[in-house]
Protein backbone atom coordinates (compact mmCIF):
# COMPACT_ATOMS: atom_id res chain seq x y z
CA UNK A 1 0.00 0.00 0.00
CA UNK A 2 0.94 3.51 -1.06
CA UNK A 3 1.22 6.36 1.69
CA UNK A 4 2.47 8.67 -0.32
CA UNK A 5 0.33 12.35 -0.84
CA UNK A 6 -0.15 13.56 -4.23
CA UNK A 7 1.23 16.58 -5.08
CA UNK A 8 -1.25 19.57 -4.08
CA UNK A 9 -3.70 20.29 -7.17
CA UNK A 10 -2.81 23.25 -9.67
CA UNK A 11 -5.98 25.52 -9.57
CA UNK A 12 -8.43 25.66 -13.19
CA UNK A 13 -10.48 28.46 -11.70
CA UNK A 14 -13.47 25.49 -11.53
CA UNK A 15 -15.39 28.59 -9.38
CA UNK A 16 -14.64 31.88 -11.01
CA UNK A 17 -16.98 34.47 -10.15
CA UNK A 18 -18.65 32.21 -7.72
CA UNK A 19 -19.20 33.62 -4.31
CA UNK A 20 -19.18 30.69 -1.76
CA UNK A 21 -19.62 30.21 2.15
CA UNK A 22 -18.04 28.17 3.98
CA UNK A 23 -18.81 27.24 7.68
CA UNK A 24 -16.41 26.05 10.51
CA UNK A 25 -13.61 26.98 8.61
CA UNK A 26 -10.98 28.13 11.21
CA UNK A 27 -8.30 25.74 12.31
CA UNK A 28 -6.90 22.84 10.09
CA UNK A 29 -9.44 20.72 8.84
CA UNK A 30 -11.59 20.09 6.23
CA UNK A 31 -13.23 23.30 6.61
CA UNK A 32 -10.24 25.80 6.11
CA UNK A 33 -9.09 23.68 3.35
CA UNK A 34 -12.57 23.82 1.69
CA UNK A 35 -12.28 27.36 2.05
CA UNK A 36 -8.78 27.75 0.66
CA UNK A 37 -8.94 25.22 -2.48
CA UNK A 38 -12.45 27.63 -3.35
CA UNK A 39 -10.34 30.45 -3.16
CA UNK A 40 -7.67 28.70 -5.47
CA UNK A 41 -10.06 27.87 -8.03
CA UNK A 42 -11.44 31.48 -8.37
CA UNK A 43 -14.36 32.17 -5.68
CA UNK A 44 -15.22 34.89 -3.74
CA UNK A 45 -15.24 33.59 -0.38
CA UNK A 46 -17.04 34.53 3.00
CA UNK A 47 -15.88 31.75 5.83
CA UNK A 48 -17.06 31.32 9.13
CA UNK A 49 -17.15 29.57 12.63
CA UNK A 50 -17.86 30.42 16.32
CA UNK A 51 -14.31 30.95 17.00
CA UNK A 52 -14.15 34.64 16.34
CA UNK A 53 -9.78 34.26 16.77
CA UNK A 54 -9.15 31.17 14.86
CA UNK A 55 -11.33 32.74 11.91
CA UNK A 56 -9.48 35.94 11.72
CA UNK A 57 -6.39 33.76 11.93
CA UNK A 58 -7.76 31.45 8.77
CA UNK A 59 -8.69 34.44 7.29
CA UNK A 60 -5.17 35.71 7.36
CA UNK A 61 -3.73 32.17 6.08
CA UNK A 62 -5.64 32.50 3.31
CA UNK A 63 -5.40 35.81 2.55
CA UNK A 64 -0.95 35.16 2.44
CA UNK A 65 -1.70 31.85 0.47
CA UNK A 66 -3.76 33.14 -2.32
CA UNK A 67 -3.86 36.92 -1.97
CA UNK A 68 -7.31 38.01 -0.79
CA UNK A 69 -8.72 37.70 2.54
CA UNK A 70 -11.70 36.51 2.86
CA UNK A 71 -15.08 38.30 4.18
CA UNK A 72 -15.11 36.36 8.27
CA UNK A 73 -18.38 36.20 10.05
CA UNK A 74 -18.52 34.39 13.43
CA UNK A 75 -21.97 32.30 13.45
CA UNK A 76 -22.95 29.49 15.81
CA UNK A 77 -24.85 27.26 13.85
CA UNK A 78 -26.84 25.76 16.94
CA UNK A 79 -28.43 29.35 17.05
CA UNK A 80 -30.95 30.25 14.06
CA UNK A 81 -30.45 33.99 14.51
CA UNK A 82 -26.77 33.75 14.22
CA UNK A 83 -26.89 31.80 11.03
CA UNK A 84 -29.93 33.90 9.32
CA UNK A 85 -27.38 36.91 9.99
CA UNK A 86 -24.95 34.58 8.07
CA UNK A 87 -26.56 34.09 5.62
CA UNK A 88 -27.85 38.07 5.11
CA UNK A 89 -24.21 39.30 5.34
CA UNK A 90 -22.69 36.54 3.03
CA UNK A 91 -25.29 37.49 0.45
CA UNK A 92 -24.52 41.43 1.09
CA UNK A 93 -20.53 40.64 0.79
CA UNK A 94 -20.93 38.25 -2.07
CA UNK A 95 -23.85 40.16 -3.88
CA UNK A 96 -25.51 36.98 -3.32
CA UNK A 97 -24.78 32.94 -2.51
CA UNK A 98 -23.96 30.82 -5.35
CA UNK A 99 -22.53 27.75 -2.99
CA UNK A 100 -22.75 26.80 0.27
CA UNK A 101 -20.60 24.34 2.12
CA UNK A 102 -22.04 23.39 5.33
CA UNK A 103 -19.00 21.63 7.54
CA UNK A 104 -20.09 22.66 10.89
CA UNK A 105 -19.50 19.29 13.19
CA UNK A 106 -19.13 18.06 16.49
CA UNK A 107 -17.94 14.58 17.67
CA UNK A 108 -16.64 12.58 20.17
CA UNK A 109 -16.02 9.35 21.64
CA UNK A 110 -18.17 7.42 24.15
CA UNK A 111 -19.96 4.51 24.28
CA UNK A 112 -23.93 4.04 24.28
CA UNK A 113 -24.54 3.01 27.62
CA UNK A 114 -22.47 5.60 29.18
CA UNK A 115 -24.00 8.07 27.30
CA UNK A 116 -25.95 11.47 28.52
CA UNK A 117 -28.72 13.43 26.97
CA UNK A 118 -26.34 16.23 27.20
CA UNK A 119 -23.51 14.62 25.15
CA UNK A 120 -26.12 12.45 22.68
CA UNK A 121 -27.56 16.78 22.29
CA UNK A 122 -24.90 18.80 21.99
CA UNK A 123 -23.51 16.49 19.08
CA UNK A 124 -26.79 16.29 17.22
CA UNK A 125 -27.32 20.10 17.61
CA UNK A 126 -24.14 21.09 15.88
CA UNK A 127 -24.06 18.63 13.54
CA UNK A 128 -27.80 17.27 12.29
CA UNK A 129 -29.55 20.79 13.93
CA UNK A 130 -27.07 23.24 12.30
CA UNK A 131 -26.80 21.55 9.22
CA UNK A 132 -30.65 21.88 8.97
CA UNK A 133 -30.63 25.56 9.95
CA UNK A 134 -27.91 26.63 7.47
CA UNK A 135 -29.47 24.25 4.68
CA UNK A 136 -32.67 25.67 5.43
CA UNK A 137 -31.67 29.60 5.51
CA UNK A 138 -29.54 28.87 2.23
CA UNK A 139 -32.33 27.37 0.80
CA UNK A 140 -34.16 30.38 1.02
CA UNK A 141 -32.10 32.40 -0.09
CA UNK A 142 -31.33 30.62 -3.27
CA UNK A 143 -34.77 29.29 -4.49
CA UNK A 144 -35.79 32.52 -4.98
CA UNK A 145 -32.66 33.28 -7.23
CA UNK A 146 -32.88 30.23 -9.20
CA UNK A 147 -29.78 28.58 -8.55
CA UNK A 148 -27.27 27.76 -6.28
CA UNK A 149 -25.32 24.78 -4.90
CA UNK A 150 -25.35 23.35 -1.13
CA UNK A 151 -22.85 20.56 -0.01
CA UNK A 152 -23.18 19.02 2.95
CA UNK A 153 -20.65 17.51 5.21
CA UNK A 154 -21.28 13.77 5.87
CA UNK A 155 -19.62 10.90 7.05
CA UNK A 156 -18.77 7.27 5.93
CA UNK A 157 -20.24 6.43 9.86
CA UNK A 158 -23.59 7.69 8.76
CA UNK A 159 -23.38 4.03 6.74
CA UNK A 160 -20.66 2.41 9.01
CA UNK A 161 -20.45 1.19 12.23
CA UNK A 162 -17.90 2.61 14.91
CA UNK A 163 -17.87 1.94 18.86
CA UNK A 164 -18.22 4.73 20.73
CA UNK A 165 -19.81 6.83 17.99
CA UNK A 166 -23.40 6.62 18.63
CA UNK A 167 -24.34 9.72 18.48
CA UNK A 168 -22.00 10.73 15.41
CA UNK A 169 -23.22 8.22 12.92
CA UNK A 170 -26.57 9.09 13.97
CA UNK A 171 -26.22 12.70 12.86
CA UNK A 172 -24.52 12.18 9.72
CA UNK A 173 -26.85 9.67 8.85
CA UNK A 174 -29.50 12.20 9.82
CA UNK A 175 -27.58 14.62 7.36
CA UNK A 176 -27.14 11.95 4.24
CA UNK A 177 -31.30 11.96 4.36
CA UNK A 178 -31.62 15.69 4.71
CA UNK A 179 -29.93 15.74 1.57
CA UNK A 180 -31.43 13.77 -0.20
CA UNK A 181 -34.63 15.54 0.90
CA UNK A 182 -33.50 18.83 0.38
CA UNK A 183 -32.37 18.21 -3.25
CA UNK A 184 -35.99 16.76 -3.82
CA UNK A 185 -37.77 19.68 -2.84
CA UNK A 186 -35.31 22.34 -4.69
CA UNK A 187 -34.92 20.40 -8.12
CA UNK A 188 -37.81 22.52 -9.69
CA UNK A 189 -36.24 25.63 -8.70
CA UNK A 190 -32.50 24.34 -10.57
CA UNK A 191 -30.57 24.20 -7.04
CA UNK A 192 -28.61 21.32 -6.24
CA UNK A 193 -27.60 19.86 -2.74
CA UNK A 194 -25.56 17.41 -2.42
CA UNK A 195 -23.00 15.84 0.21
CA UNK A 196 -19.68 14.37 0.88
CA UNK A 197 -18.63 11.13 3.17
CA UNK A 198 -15.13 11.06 4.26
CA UNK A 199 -13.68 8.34 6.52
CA UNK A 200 -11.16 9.67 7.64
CA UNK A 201 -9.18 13.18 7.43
CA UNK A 202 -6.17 13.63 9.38
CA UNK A 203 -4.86 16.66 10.59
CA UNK A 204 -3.62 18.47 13.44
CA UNK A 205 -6.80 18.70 15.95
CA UNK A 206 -7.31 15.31 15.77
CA UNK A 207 -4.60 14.02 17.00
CA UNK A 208 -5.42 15.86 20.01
CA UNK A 209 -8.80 14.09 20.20
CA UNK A 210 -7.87 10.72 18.99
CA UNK A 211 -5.29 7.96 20.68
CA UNK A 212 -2.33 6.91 18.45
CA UNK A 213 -3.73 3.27 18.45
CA UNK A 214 -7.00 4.41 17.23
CA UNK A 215 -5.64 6.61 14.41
CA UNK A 216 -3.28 3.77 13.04
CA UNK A 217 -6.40 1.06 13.55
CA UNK A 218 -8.44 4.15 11.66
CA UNK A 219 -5.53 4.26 9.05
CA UNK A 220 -5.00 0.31 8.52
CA UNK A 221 -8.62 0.14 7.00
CA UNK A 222 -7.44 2.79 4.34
CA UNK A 223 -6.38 0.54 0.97
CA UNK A 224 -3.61 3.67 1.02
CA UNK A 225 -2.79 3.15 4.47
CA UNK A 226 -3.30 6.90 5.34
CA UNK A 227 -6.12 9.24 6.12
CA UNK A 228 -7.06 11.79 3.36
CA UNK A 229 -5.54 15.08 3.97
CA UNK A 230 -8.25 17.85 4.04
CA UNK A 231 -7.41 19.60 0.75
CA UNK A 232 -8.22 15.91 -0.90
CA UNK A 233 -11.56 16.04 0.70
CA UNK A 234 -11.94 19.57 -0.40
CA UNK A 235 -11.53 18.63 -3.72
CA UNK A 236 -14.41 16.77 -3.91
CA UNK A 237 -16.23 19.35 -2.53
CA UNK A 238 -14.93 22.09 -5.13
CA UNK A 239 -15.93 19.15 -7.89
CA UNK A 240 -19.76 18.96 -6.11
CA UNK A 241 -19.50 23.02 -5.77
CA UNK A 242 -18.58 23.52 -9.89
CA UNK A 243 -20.60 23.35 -12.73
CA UNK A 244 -18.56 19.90 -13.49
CA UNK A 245 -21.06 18.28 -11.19
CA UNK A 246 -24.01 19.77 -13.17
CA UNK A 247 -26.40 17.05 -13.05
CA UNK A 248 -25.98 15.49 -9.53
CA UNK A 249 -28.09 16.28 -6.95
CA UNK A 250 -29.38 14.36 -3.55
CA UNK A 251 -25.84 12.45 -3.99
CA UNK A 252 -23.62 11.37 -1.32
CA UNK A 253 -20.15 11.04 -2.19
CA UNK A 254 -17.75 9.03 -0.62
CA UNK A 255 -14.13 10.44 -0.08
CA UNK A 256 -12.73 6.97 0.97
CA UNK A 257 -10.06 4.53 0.31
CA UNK A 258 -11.66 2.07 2.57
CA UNK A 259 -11.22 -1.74 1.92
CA UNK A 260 -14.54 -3.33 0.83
């Protein structure tokens, strides 16, 4: 097996002129990278997250990467308010939403007996609950228009089984069928939603919530021995975002080297 990364992409300006959102995009993962690779390929970009420091900070990454910072607003996504002001001041910045990338998440690690109401909540409020909110409030904003593309963040647990990830698979699961939903109802109107499945996407943070032993065991299922890096999910992502991926809707796409 092969753990060797591919060379970073060379951009073909796949979004020019688009003006994309991209949420929970501070830090290192798949989020920033999203944001970034959008960027790359020729988008105007508005990111966000509820870390008002670590946005400014991805902000500023980007900004020295590809040389324009772009638009931050800080949104919770478990409060509606927050992310209806999102989505106002993205379409004011962008002069309106052509994509939206919802990658707002929460995990975590416990097993089902031991676990609360408050932990089963808190990780089906950020991740199902805020990806129906910003769905939703995107949703209205673009069937009027006539267009526009959502892609949701998934996971290869909301078909898989993990220990200790009750409450996970459960919301991604919950977000592969809002999907599919979603793209139902806004077909007529020409917008597409669609979503992406990684298994697994290493980077910094999670090493700091995941053991070594359950990273490799994570890693050994890979056919390339490795986890993804984020830009390689983001790729996908741009693909789903760009008029390449004209005719899919409700999809689910996996972003997975996992062994059969």
């Amino acid at each position: 097996m092969s753990r060797e990364i591919p060379p970073y992409p060379e951009s073909h300006d796949l979004l020019a002129g688009k003006g994309v959102v991209v949420t929970a995009a501070a830090g290192t993962g798949i989020g920033f990278a999203t944001a970034k690779r959008c960027a790359e390929e020729g988008a105007r970009v508005v990111i966000s997250d509820h870390h008002e420091r670590r946005l400014a900070e991805a902000a500023d990454a980007i900004a020295s990467d590809v040389g324009e910072r772009p638009h931050t607003i800080v949104c919770d996504v478990t409060d509606d308010d927050a992310v209806r002001a999102l989505v106002d001041g993205s379409a004011d910045a962008l002069d309106g939403i052509d994509v939206m990338v919802n990658n707002a998440g929460l995990g975590g690690e416990v097993d089902l007996v031991d676990m609360t109401d408050d932990q089963w909540d808190v990780v089906l409020d950020v991740t199902l609950n805020g990806t129906f909110r910003t769905t939703r409030a995107a949703l209205r904003h673009m069937l009027p228009r006539g267009r526009g593309v959502i892609v949701n963040n998934a996971s290869v647990l909301g078909w898989r089984a993990q220990r200790g990830q009750a409450h996970y698979a459960a919301a991604k699961a919950g977000v592969m069928a809002l999907t599919r939903c979603a793209a139902i109802e806004a077909a007529d109107a020409g917008v597409r939603v669609n979503a992406v499945a990684p298994s697994l996407a290493t980077h910094p943070f999670l090493t700091k919530v995941m053991s070594d032993d359950l990273l490799a065991e994570l890693e050994a299922k890979e056919a390339f021995g490795r986890g993804a890096t984020p830009w390689e999910v983001a790729n996908v992502i741009v693909f789903l975002a760009s008029d390449y991926s004209s005719y899919m809707t409700g999809e689910v796409v996996a972003v997975s080297s996992q062994r059969a």
